[in-house]
C-alpha atoms as a PDB file:
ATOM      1  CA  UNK A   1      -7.367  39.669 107.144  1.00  0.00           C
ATOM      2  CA  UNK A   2      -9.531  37.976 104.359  1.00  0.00           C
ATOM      3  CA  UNK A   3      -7.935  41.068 102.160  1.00  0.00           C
ATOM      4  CA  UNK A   4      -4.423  39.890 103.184  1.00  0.00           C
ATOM      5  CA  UNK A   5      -5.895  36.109 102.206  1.00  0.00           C
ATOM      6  CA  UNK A   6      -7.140  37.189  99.131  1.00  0.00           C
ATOM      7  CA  UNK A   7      -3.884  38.579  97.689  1.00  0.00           C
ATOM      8  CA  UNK A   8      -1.275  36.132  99.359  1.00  0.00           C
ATOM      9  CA  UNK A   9      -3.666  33.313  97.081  1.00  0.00           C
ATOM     10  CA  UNK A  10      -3.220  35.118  94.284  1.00  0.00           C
ATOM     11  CA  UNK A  11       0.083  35.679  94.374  1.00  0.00           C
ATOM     12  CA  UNK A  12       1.109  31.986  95.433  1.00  0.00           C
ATOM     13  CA  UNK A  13      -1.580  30.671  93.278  1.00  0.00           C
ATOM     14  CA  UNK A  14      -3.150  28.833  96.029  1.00  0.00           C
ATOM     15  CA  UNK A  15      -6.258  27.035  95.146  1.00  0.00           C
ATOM     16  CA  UNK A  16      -7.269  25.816  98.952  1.00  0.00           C
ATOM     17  CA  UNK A  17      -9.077  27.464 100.948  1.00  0.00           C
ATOM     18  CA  UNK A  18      -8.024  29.658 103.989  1.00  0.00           C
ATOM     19  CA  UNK A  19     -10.049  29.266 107.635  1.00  0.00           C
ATOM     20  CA  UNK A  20      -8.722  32.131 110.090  1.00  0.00           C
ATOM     21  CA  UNK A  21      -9.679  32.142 113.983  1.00  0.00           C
ATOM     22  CA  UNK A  22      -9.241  35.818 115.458  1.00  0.00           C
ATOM     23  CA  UNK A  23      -8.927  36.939 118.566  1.00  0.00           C
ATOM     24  CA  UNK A  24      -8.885  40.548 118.791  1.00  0.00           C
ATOM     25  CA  UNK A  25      -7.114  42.332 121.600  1.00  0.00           C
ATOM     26  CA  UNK A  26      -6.274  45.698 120.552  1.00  0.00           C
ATOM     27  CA  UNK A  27      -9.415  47.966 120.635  1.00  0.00           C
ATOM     28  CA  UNK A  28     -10.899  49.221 117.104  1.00  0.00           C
ATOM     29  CA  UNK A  29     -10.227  53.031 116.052  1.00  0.00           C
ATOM     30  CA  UNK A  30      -8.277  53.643 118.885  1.00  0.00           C
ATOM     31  CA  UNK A  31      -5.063  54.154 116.939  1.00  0.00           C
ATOM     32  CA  UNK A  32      -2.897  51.691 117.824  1.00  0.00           C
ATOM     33  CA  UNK A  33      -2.569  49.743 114.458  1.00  0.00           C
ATOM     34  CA  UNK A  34      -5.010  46.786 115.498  1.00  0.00           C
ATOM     35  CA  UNK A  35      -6.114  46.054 111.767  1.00  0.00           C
ATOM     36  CA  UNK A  36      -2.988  46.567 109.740  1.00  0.00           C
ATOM     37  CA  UNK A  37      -1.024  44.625 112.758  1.00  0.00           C
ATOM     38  CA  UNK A  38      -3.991  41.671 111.617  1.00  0.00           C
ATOM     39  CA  UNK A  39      -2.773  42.076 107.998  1.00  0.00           C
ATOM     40  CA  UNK A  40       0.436  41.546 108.500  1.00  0.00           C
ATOM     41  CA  UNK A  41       0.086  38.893 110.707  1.00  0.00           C
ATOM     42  CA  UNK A  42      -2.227  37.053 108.352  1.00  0.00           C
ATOM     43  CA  UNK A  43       0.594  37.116 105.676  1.00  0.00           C
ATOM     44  CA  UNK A  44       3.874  35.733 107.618  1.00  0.00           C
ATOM     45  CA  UNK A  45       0.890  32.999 109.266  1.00  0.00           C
ATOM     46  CA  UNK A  46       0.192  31.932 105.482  1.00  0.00           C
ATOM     47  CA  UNK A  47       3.962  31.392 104.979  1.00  0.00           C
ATOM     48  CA  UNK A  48       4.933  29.650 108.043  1.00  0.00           C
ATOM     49  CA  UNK A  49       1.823  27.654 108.158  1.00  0.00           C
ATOM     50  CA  UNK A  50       1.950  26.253 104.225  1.00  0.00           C
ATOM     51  CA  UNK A  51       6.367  26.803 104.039  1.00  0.00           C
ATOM     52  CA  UNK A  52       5.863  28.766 101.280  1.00  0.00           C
ATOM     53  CA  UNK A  53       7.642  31.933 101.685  1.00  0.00           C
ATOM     54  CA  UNK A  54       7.642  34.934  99.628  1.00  0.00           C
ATOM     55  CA  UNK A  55      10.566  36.728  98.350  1.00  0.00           C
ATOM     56  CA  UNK A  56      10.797  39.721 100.838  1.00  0.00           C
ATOM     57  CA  UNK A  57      10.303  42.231  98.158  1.00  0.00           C
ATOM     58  CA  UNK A  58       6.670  40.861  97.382  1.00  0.00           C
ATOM     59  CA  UNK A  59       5.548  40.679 100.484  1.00  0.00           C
ATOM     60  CA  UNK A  60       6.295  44.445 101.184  1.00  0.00           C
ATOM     61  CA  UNK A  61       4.699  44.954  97.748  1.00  0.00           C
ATOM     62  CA  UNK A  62       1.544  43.256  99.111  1.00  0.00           C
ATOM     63  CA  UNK A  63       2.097  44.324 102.873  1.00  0.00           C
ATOM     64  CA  UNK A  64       1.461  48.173 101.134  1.00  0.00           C
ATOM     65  CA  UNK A  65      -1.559  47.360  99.059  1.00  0.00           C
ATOM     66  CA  UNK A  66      -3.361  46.222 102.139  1.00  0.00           C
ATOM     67  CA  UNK A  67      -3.049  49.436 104.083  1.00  0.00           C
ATOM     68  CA  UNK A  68       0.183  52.453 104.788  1.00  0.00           C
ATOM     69  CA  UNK A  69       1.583  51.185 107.702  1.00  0.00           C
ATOM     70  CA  UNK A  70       1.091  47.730 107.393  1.00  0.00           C
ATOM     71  CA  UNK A  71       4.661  47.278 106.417  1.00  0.00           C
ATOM     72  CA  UNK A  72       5.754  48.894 109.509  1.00  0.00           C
ATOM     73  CA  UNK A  73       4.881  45.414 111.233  1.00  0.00           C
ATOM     74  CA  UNK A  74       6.925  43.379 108.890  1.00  0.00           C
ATOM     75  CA  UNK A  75       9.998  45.033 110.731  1.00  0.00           C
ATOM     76  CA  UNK A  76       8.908  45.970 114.157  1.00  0.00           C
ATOM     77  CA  UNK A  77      11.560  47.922 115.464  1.00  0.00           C
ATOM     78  CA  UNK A  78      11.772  52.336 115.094  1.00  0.00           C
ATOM     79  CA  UNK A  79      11.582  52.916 111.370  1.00  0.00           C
ATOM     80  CA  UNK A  80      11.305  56.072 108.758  1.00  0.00           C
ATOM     81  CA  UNK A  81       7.887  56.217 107.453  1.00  0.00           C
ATOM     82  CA  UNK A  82       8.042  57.825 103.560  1.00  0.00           C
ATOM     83  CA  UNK A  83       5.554  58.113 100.695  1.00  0.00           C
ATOM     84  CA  UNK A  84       2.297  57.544 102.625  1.00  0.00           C
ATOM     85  CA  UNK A  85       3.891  55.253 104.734  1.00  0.00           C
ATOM     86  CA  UNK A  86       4.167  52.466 102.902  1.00  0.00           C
ATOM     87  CA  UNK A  87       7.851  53.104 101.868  1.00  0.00           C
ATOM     88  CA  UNK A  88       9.696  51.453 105.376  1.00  0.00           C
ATOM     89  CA  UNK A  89      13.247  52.100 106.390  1.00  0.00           C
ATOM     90  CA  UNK A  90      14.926  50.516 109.796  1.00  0.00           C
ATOM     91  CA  UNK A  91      16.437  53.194 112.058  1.00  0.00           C
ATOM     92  CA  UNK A  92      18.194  52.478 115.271  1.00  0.00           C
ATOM     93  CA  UNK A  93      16.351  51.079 118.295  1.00  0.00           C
ATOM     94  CA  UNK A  94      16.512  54.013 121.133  1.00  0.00           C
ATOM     95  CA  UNK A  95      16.644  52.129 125.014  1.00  0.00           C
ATOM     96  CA  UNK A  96      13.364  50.811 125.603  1.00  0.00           C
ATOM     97  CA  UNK A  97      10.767  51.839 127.932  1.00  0.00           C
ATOM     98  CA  UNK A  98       7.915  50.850 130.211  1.00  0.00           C
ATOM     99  CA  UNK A  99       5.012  52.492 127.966  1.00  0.00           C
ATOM    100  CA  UNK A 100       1.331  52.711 129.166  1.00  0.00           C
ATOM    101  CA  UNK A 101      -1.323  53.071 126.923  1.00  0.00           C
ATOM    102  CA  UNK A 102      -4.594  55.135 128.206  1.00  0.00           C
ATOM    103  CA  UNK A 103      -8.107  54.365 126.134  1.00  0.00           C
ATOM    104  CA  UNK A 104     -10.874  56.327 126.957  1.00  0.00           C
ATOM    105  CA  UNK A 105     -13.271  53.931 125.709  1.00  0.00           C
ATOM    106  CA  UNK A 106     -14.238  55.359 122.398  1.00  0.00           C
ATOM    107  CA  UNK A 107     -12.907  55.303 118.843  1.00  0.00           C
ATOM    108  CA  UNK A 108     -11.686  57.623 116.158  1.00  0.00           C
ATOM    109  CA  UNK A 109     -12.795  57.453 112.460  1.00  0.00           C
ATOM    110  CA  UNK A 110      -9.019  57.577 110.662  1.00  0.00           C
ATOM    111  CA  UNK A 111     -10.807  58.668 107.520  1.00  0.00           C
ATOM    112  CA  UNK A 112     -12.445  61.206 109.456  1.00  0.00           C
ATOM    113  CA  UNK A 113      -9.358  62.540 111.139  1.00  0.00           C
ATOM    114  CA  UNK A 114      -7.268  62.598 107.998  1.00  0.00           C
ATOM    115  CA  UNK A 115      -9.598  64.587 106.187  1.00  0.00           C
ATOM    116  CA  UNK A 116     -10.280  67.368 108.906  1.00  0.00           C
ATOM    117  CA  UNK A 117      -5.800  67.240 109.245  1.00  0.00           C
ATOM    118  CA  UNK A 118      -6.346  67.978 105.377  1.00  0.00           C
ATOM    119  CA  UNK A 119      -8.554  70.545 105.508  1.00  0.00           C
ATOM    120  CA  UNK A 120      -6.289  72.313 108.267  1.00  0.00           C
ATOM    121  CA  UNK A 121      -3.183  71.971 106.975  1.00  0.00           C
ATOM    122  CA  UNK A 122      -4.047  73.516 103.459  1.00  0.00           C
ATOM    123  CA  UNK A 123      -5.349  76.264 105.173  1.00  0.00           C
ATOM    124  CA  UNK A 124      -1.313  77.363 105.432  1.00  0.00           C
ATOM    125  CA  UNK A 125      -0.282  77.124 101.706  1.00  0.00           C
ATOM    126  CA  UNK A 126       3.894  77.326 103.377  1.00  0.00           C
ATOM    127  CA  UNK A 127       2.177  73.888 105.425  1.00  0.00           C
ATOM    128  CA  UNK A 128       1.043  71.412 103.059  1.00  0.00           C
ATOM    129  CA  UNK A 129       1.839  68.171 104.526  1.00  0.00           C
ATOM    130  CA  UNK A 130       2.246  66.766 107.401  1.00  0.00           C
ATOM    131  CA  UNK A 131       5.336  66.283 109.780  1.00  0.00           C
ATOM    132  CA  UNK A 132       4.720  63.804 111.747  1.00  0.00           C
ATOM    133  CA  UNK A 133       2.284  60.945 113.787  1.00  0.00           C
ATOM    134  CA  UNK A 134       3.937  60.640 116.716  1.00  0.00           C
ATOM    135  CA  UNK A 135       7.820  60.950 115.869  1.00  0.00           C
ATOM    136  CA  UNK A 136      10.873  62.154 117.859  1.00  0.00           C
ATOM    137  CA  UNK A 137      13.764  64.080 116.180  1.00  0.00           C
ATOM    138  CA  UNK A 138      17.292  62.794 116.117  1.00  0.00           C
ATOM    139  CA  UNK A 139      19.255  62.915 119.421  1.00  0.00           C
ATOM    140  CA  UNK A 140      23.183  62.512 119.395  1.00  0.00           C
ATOM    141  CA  UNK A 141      22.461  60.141 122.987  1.00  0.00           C
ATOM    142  CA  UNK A 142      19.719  58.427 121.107  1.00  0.00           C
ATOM    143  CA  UNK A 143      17.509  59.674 124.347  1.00  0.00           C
ATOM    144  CA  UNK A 144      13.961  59.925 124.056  1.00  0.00           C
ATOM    145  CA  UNK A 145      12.566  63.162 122.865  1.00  0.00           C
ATOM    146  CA  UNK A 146       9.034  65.152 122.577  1.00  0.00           C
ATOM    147  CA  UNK A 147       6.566  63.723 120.455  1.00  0.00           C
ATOM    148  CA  UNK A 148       5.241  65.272 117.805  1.00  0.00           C
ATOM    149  CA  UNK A 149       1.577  64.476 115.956  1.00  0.00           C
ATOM    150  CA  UNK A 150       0.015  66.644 113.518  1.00  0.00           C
ATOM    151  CA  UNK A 151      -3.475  64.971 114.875  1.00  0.00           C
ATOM    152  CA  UNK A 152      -3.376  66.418 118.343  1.00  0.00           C
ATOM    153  CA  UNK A 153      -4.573  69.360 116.782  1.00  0.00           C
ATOM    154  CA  UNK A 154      -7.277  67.813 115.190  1.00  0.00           C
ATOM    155  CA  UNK A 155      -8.711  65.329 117.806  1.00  0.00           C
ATOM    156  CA  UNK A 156      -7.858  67.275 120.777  1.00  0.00           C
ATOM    157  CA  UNK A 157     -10.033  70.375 119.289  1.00  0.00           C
ATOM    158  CA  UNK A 158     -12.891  67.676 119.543  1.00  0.00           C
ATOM    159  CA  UNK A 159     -11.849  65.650 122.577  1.00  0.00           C
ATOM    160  CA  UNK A 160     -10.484  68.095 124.939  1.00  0.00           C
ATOM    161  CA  UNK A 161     -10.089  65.461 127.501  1.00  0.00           C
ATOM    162  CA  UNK A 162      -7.099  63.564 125.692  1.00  0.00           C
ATOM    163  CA  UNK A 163      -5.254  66.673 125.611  1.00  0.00           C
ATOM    164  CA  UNK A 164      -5.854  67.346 129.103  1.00  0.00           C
ATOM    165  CA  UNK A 165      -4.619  63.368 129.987  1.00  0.00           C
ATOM    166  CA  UNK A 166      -1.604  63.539 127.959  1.00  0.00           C
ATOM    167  CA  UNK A 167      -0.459  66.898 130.119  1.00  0.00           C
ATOM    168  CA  UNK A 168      -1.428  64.800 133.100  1.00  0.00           C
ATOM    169  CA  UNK A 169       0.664  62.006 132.083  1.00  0.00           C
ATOM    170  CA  UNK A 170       3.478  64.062 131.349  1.00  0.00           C
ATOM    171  CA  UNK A 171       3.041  65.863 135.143  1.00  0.00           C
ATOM    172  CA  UNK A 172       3.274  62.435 136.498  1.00  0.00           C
ATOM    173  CA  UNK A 173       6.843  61.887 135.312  1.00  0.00           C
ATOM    174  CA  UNK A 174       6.184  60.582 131.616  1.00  0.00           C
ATOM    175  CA  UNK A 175       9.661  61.070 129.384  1.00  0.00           C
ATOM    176  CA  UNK A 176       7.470  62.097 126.422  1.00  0.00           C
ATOM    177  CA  UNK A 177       3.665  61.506 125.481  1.00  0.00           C
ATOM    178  CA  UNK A 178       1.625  61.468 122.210  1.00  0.00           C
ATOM    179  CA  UNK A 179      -1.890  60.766 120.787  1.00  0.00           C
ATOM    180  CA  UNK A 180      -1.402  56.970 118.846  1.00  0.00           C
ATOM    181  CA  UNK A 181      -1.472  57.912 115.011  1.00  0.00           C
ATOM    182  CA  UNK A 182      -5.180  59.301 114.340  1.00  0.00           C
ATOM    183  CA  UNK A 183      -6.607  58.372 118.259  1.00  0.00           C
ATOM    184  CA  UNK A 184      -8.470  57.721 120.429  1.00  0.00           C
ATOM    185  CA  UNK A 185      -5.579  56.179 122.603  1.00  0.00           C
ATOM    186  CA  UNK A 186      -3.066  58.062 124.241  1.00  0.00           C
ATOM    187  CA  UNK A 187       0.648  56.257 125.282  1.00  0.00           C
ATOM    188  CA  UNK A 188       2.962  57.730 127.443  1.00  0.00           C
ATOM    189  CA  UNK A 189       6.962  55.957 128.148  1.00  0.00           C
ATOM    190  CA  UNK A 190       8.223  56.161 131.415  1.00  0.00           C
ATOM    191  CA  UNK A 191      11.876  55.445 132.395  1.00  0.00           C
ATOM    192  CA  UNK A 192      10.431  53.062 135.028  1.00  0.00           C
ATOM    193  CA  UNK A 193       7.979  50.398 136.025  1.00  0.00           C
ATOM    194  CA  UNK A 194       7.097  51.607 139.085  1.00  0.00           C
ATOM    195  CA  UNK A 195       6.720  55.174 137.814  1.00  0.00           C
ATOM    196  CA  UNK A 196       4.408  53.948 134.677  1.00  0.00           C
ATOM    197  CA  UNK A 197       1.957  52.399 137.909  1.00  0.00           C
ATOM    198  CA  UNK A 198       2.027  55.162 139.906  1.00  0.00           C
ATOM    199  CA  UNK A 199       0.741  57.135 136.543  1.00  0.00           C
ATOM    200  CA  UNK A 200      -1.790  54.477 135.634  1.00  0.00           C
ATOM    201  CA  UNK A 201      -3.395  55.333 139.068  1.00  0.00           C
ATOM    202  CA  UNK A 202      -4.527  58.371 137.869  1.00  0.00           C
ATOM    203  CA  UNK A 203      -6.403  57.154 135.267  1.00  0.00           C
ATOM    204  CA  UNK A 204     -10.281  57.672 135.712  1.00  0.00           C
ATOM    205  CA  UNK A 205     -12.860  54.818 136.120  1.00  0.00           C
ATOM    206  CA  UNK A 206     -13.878  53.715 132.716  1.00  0.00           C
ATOM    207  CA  UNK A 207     -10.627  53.773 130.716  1.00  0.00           C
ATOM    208  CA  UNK A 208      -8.804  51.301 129.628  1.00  0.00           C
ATOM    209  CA  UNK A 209      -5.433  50.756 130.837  1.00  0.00           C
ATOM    210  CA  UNK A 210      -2.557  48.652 129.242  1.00  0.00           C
ATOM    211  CA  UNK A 211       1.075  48.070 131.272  1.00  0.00           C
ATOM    212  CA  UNK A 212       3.736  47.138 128.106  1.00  0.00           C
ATOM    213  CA  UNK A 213       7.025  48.587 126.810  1.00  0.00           C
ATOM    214  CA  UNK A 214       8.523  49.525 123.650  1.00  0.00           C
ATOM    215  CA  UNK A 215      10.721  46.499 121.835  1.00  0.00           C
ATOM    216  CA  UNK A 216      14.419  46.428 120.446  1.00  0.00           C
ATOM    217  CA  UNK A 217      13.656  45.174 116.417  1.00  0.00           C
ATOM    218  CA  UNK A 218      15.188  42.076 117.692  1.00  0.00           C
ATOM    219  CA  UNK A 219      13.157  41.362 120.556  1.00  0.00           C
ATOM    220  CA  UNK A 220       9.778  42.099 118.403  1.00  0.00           C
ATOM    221  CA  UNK A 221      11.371  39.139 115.414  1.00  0.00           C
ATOM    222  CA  UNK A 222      12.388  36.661 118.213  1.00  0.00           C
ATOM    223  CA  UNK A 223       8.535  37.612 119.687  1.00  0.00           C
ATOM    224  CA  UNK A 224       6.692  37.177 116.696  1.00  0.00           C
ATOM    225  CA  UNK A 225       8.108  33.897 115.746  1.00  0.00           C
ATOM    226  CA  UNK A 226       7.141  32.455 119.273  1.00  0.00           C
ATOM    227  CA  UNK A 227       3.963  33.459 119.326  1.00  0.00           C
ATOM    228  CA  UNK A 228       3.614  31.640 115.748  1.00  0.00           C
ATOM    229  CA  UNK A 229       5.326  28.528 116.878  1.00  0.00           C
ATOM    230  CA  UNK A 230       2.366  29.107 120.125  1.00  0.00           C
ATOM    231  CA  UNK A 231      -0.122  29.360 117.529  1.00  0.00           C
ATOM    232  CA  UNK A 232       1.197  26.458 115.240  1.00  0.00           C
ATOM    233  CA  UNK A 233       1.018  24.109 118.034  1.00  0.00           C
ATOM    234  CA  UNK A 234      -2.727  25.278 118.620  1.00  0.00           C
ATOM    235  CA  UNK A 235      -3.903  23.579 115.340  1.00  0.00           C
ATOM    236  CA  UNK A 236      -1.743  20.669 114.160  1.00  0.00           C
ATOM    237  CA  UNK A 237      -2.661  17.139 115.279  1.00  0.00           C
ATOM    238  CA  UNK A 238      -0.613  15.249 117.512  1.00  0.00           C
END
């Protein structure tokens, strides 16, 4: 966040100074975007807050120089992921779903992770990249397919237990279930409410358990913009 300050200043040249209040919700290292989701937050806050927008081309620009996904945010939505990440295309929404997120109560270094995926991967010279962190292929009925995550291999070799939670989750009726990005959190979309709680019941003492679902691109804009007007009304007089 004082990153994302840093370069929105520069490129407005804004001479004033910047006083951010966070409250932090989404647990660290558990793989679930928490810090990039902060970045980009901090830079549509800056423009709503001052009126000063940017053209939509620099603020992808800077949305990439402050981390790989963080333009990911800027859309919400399901979106093609190229270059390292930072390259962001819209794809079509698939239906949404009740999704429940597992966290076992410890985090995941993602420079750690990538590097031990690296040293893996170019193991195979034919395998030299990866495929995918957490991805479903193309379906003619847009239906939800497996997911697919090149870090399973590398987390669940250290942290059996994930691997044994998302086969659980799957037993208990999941549609599809992956490791979030680099870990430690594991999500798993059901096509019901009631089947997403009777799967959360299984979850052992000590983990973390969040109830949510997956949003349309539209329902994440009209979202984001309330919880700004919410946020607006926190600190203006009157």
């Amino acid at each position: 966040m004082y990153r994302a300050c840093e370069l929105w200043k520069q490129a407005r040249r804004f001479r004033g100074s910047i006083e951010v209040d966070l409250h932090k919700r989404i647990p660290t290292g558990s793989g679930l975007g928490g810090a990039s989701t902060d970045a980009a937050a901090t830079l549509l806050g800056l423009e709503r807050l001052t009126g000063d927008r940017l053209e939509p081309a620099v603020r992808f620009e800077l949305a990439a120089r402050l981390g790989s996904d963080v333009p990911l945010f800027l859309w919400g939505g399901r979106v093609l992921g190229c270059g390292r990440g930072e390259e962001v295309y819209p794809l079509p929404d698939l239906p949404s779903r009740a999704c429940l997120l597992v966290y076992p109560g410890f985090s995941v270094s993602t420079a750690e992770a990538y590097r031990e995926a690296s040293l893996r991967l170019t193991q195979h010279r034919h395998q030299l990249r990866m495929n995918g962190l957490g991805v479903w292929p193309q379906f003619s009925r847009m239906d939800w397919g497996p997911a697919e995550n090149d870090f399973e291999e590398v987390v669940f070799a250290k942290w059996p237990e994930l691997a044994r939670w998302k086969a659980r989750l799957i037993r208990a009726g999941a549609e599809t279930a992956s490791l979030t990005g680099s870990g430690s959190a594991v999500y798993a979309l059901f096509h019901s409410v009631s089947s997403m709680h009777s799967a959360a019941r299984l979850i052992p003492p000590g983990w973390r358990v969040f109830w949510t679902r997956t949003l349309r691109r539209a329902a994440y804009q009209r979202l984001l913009f309330r919880e700004w007007r919410r946020s607006l009304g926190r600190h203006l007089p009157g």
